[in-house]
PDB file of N, CA and C in Angstrom:
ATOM      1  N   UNK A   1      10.893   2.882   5.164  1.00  0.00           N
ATOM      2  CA  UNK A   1       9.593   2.331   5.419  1.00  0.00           C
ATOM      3  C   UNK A   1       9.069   1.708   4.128  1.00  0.00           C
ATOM      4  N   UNK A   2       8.682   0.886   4.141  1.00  0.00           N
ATOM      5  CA  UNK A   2       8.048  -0.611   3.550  1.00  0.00           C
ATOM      6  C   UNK A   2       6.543   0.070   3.198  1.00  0.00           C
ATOM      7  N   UNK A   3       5.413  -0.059   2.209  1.00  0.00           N
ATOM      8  CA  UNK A   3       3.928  -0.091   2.247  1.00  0.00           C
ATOM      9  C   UNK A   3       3.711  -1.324   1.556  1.00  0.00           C
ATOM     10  N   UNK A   4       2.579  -1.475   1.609  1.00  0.00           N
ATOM     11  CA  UNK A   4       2.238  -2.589   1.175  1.00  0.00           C
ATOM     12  C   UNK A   4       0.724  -2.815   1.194  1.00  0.00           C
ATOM     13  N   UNK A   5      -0.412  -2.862  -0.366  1.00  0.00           N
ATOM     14  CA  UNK A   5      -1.454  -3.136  -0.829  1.00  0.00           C
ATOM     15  C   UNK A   5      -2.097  -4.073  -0.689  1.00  0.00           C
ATOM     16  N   UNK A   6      -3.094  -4.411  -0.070  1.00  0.00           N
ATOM     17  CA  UNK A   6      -3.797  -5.814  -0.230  1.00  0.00           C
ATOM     18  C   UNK A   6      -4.800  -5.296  -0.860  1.00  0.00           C
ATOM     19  N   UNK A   7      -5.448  -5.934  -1.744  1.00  0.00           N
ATOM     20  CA  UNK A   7      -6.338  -5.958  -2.703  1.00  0.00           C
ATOM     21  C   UNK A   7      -7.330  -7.340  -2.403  1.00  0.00           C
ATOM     22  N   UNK A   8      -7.754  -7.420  -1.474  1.00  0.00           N
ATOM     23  CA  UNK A   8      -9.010  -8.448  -1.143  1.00  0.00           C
ATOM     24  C   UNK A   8     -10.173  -8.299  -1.905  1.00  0.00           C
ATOM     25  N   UNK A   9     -10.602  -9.621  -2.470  1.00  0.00           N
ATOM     26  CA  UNK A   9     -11.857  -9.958  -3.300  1.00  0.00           C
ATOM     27  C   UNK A   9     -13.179  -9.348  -2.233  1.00  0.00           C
ATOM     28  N   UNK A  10     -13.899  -8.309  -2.786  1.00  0.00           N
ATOM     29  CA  UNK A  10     -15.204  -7.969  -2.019  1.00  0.00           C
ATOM     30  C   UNK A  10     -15.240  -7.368  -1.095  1.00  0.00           C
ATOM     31  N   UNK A  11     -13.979  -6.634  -0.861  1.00  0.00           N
ATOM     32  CA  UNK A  11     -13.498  -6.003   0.447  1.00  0.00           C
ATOM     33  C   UNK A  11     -12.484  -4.288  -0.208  1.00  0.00           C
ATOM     34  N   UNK A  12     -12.682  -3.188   0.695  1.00  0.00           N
ATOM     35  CA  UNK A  12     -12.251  -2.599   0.341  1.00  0.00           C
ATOM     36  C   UNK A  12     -10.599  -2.727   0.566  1.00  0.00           C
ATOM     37  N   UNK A  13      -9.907  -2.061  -0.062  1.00  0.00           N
ATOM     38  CA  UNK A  13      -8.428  -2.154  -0.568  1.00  0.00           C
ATOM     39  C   UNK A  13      -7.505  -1.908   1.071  1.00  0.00           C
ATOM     40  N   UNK A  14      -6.468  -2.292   1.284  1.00  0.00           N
ATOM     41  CA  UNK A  14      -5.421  -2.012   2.654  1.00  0.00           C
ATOM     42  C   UNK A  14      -4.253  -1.571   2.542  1.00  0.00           C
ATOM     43  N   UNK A  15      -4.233  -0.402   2.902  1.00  0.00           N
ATOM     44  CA  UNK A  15      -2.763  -0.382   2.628  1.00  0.00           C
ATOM     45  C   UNK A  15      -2.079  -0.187   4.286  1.00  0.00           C
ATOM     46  N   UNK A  16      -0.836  -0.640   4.257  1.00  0.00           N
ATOM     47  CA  UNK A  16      -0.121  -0.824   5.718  1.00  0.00           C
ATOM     48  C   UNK A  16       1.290  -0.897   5.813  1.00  0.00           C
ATOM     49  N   UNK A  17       1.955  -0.644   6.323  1.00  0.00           N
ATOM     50  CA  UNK A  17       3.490  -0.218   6.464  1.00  0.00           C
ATOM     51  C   UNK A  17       4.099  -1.160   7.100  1.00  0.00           C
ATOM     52  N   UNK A  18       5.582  -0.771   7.034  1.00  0.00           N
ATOM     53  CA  UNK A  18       6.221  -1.888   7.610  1.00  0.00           C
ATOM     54  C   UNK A  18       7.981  -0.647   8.024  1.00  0.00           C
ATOM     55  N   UNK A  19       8.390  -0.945   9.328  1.00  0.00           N
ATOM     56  CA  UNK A  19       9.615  -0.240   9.318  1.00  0.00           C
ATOM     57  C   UNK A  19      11.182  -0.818   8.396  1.00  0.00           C
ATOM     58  N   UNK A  20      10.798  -2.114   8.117  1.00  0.00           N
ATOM     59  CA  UNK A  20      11.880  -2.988   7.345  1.00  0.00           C
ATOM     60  C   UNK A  20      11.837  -4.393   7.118  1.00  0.00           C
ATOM     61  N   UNK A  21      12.614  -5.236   6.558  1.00  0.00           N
ATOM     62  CA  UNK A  21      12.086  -6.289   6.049  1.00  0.00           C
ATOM     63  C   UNK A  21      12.071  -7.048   7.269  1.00  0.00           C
ATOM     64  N   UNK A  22      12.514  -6.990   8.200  1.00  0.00           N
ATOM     65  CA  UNK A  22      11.737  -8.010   9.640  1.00  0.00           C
ATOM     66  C   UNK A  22      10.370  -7.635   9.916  1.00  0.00           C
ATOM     67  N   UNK A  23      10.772  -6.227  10.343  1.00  0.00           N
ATOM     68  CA  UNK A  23       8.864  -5.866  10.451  1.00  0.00           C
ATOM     69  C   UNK A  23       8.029  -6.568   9.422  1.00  0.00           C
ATOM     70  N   UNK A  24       8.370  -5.987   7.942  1.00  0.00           N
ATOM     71  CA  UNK A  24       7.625  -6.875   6.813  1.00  0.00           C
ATOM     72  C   UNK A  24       7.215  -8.395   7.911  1.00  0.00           C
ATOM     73  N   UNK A  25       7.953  -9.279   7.665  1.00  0.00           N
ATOM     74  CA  UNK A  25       7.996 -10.311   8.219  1.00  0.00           C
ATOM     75  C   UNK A  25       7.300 -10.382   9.341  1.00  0.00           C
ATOM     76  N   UNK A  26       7.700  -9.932  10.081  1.00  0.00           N
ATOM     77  CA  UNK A  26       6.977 -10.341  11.590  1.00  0.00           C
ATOM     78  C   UNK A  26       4.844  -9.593  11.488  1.00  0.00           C
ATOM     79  N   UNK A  27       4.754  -8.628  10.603  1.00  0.00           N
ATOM     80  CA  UNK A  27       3.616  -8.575  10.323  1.00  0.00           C
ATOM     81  C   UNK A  27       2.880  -9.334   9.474  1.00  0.00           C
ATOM     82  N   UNK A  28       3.711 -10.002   8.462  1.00  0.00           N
ATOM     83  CA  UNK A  28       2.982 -11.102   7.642  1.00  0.00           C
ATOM     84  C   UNK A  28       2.806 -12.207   8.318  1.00  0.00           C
ATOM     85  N   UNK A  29       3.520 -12.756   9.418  1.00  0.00           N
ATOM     86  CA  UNK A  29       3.790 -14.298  10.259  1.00  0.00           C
ATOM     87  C   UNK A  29       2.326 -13.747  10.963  1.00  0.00           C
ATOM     88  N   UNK A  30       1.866 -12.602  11.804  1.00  0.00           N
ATOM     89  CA  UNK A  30       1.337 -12.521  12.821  1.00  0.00           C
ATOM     90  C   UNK A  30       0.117 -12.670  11.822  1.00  0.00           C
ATOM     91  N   UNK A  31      -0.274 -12.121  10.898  1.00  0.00           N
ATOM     92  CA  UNK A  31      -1.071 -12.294  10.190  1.00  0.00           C
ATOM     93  C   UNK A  31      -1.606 -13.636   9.302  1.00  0.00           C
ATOM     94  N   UNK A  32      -0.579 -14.614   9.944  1.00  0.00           N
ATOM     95  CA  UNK A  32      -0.826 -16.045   8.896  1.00  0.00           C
ATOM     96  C   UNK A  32       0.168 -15.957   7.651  1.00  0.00           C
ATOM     97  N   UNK A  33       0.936 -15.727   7.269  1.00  0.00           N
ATOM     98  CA  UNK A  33       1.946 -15.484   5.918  1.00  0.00           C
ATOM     99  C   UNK A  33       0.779 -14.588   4.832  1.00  0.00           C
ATOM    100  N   UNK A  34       1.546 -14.661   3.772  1.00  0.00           N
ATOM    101  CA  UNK A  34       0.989 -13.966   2.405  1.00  0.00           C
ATOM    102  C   UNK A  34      -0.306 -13.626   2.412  1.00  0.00           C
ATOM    103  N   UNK A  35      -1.180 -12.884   2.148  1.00  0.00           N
ATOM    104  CA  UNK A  35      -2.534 -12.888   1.582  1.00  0.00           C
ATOM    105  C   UNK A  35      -2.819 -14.000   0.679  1.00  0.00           C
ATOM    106  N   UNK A  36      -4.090 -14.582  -0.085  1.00  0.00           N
ATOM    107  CA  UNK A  36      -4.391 -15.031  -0.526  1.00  0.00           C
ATOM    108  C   UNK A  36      -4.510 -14.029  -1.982  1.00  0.00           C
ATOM    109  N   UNK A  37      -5.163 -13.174  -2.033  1.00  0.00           N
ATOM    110  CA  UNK A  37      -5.436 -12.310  -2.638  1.00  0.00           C
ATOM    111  C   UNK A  37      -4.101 -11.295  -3.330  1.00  0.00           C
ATOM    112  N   UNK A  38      -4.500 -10.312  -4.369  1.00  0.00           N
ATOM    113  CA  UNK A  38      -3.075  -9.680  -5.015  1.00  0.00           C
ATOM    114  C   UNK A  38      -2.848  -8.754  -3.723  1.00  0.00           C
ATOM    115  N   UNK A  39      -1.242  -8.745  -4.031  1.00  0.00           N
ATOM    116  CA  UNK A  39      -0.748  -7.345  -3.264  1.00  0.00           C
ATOM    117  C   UNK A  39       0.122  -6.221  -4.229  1.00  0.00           C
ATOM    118  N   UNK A  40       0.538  -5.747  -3.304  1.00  0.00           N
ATOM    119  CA  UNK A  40       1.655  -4.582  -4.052  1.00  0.00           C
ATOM    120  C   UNK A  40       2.270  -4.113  -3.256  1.00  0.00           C
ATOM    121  N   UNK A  41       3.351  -4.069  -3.502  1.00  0.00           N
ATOM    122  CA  UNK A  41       4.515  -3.686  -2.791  1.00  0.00           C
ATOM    123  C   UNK A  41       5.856  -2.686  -2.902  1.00  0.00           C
ATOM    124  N   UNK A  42       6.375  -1.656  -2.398  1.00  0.00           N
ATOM    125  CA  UNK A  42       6.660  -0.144  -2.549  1.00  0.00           C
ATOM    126  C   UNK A  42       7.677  -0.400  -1.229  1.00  0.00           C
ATOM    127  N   UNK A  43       8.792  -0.663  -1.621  1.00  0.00           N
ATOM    128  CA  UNK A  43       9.946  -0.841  -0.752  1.00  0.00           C
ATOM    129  C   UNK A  43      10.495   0.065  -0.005  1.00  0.00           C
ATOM    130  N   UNK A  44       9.883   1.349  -0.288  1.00  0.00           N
ATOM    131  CA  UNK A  44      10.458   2.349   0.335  1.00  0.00           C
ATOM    132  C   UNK A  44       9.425   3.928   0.491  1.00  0.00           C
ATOM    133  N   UNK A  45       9.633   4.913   0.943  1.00  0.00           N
ATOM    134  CA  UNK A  45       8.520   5.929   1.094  1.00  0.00           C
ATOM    135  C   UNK A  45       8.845   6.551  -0.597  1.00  0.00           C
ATOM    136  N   UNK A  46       9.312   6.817  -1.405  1.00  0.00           N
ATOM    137  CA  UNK A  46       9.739   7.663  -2.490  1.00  0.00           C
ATOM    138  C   UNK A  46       9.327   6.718  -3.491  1.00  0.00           C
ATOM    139  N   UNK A  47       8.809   5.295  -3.517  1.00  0.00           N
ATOM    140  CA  UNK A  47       8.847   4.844  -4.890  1.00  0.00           C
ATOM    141  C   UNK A  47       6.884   4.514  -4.566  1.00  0.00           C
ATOM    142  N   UNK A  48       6.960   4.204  -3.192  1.00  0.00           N
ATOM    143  CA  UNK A  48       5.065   4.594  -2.942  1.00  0.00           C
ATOM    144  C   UNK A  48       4.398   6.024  -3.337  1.00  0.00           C
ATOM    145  N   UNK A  49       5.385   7.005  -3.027  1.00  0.00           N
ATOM    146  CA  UNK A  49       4.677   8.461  -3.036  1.00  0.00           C
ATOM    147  C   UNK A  49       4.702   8.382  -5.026  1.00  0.00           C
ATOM    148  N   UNK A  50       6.017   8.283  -5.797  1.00  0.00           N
ATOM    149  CA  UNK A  50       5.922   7.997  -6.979  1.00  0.00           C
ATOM    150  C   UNK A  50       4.604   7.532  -7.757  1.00  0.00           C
ATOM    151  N   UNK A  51       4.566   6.412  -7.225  1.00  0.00           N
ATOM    152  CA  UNK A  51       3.519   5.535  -7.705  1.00  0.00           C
ATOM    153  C   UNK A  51       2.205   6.108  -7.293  1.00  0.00           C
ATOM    154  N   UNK A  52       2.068   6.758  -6.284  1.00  0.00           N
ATOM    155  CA  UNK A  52       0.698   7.479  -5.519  1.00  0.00           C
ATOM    156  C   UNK A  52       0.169   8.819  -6.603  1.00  0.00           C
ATOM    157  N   UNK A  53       1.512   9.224  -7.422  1.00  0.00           N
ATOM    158  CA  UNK A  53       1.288  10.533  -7.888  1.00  0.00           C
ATOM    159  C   UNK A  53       1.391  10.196  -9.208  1.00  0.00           C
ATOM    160  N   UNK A  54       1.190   8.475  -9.732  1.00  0.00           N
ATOM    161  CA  UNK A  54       1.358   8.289 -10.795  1.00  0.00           C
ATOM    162  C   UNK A  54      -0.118   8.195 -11.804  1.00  0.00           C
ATOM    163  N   UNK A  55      -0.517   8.845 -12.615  1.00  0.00           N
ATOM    164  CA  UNK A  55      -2.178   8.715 -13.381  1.00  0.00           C
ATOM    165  C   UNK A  55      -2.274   7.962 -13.924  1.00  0.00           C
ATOM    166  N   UNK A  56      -0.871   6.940 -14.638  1.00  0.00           N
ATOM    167  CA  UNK A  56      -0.779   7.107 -15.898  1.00  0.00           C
ATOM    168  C   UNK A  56      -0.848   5.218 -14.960  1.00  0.00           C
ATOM    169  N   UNK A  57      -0.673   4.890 -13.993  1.00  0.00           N
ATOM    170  CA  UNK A  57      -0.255   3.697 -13.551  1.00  0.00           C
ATOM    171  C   UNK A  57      -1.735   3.054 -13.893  1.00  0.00           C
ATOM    172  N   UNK A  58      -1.633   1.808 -14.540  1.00  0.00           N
ATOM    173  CA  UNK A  58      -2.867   0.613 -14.342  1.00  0.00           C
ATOM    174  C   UNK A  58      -3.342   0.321 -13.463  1.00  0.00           C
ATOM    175  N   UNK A  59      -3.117   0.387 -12.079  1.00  0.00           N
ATOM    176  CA  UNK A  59      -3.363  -0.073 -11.112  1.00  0.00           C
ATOM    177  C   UNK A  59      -4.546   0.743 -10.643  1.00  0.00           C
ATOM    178  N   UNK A  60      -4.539   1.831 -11.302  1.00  0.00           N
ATOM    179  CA  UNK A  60      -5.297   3.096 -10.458  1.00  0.00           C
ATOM    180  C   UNK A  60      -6.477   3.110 -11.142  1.00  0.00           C
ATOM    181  N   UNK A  61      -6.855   2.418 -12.314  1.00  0.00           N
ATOM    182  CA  UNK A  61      -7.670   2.481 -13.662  1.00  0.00           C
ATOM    183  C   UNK A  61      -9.190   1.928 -13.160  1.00  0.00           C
ATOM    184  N   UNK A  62      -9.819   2.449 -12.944  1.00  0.00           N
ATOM    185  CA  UNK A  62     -11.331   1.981 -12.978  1.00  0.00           C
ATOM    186  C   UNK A  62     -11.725   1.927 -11.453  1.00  0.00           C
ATOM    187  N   UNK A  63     -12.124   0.933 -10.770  1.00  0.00           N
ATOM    188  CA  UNK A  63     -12.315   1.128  -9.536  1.00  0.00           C
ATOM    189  C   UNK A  63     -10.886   0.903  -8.557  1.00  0.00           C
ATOM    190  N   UNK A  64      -9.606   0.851  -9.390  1.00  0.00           N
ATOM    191  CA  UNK A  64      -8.178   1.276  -8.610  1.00  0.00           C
ATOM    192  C   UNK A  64      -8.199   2.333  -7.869  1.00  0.00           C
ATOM    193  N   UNK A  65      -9.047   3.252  -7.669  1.00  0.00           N
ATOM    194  CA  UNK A  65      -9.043   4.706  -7.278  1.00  0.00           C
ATOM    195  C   UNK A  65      -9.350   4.512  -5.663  1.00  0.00           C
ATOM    196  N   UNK A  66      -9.974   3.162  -5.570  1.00  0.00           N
ATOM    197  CA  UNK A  66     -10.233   3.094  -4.134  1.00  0.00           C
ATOM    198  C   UNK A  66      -8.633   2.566  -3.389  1.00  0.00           C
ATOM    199  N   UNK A  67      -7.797   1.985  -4.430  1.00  0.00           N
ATOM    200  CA  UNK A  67      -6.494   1.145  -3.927  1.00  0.00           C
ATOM    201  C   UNK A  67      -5.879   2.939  -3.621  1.00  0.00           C
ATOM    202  N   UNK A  68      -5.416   3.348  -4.494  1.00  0.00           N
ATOM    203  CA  UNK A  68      -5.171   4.639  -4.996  1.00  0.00           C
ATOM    204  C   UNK A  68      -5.298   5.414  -3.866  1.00  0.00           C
ATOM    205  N   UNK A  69      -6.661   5.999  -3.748  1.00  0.00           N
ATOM    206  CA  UNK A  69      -7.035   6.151  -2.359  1.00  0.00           C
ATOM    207  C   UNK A  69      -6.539   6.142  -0.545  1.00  0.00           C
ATOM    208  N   UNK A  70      -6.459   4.679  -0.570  1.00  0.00           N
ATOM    209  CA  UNK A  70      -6.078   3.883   0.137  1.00  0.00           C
ATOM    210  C   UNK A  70      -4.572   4.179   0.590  1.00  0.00           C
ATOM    211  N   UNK A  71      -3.556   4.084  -0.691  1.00  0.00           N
ATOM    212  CA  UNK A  71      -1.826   4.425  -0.684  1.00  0.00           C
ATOM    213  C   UNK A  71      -2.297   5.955   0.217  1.00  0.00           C
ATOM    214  N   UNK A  72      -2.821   7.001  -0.362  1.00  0.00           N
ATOM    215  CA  UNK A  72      -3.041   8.290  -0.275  1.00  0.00           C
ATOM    216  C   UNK A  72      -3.111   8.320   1.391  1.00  0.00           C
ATOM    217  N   UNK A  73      -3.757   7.888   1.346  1.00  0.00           N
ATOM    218  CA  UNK A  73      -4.597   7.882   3.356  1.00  0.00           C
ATOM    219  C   UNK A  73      -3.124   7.472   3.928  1.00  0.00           C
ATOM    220  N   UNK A  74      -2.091   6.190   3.453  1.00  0.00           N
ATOM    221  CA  UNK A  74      -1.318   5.729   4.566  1.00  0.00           C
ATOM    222  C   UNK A  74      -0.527   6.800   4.526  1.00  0.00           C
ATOM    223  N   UNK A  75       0.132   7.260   3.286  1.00  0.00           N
ATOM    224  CA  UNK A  75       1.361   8.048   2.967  1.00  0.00           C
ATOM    225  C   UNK A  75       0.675   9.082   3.856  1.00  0.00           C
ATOM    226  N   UNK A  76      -0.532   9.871   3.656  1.00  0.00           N
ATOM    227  CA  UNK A  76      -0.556  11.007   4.808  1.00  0.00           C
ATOM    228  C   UNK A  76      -0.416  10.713   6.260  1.00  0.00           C
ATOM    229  N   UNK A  77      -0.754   9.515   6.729  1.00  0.00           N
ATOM    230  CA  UNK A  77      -0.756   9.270   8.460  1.00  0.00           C
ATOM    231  C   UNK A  77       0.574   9.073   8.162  1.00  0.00           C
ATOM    232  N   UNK A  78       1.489   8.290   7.654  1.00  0.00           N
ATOM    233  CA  UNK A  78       2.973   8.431   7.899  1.00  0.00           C
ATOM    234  C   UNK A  78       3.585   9.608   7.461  1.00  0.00           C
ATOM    235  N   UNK A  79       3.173  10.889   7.336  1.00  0.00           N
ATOM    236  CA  UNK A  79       3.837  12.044   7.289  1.00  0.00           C
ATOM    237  C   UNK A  79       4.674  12.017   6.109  1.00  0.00           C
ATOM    238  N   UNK A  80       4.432  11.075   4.910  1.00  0.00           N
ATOM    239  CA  UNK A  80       5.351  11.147   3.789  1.00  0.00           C
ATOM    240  C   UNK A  80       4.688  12.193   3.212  1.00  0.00           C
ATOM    241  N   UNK A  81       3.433  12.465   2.446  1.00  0.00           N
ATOM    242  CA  UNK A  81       2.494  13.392   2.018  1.00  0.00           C
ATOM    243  C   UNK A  81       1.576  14.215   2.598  1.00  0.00           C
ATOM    244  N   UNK A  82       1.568  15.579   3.047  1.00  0.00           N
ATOM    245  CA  UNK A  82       0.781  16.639   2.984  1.00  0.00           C
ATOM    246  C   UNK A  82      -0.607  16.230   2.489  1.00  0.00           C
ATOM    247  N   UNK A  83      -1.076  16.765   3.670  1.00  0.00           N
ATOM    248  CA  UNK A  83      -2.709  16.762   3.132  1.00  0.00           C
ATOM    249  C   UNK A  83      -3.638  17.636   2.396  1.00  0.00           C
ATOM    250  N   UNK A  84      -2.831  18.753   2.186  1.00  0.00           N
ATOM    251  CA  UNK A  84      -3.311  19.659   1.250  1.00  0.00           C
ATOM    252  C   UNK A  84      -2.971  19.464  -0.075  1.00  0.00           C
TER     253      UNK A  84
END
């Protein structure tokens, strides 16, 4: 499984999955291609949970905590991370 960050200007942060790189695909087409806006991208469940449990990452730094956040919420509905 695929995640994947959108980081929209003025909008809170998205994070959303994908089962593989068609899915990728067929959810970016249905959606209009690429965001406009930054993304981030975690090719697999072990390098998202990594990065989810990472402090030390830039991404997470200042109001990142809502992106941060965000990873946190998907990884628990996809059963990668425990909610305790």
């Amino acid at each position: 499984m695929m995640y994947l960050l959108e980081l929209p200007p003025g909008a809170p942060p998205r994070v959303w999955f994908a089962f593989d790189a068609d899915d990728l695909h067929r959810k970016l087409g249905a959606g209009g291609g690429l965001p406009e806006w930054p993304i981030q991208l975690w090719p697999d469940e072990e390098s998202a949970l990594m990065a989810c449990e990472n402090d030390a990452d830039p991404l997470w730094k200042g109001t990142g905590w809502q992106a941060r956040w965000a990873l946190r919420e998907q990884l628990i509905a996809t059963e990668v991370l425990a909610e305790d």
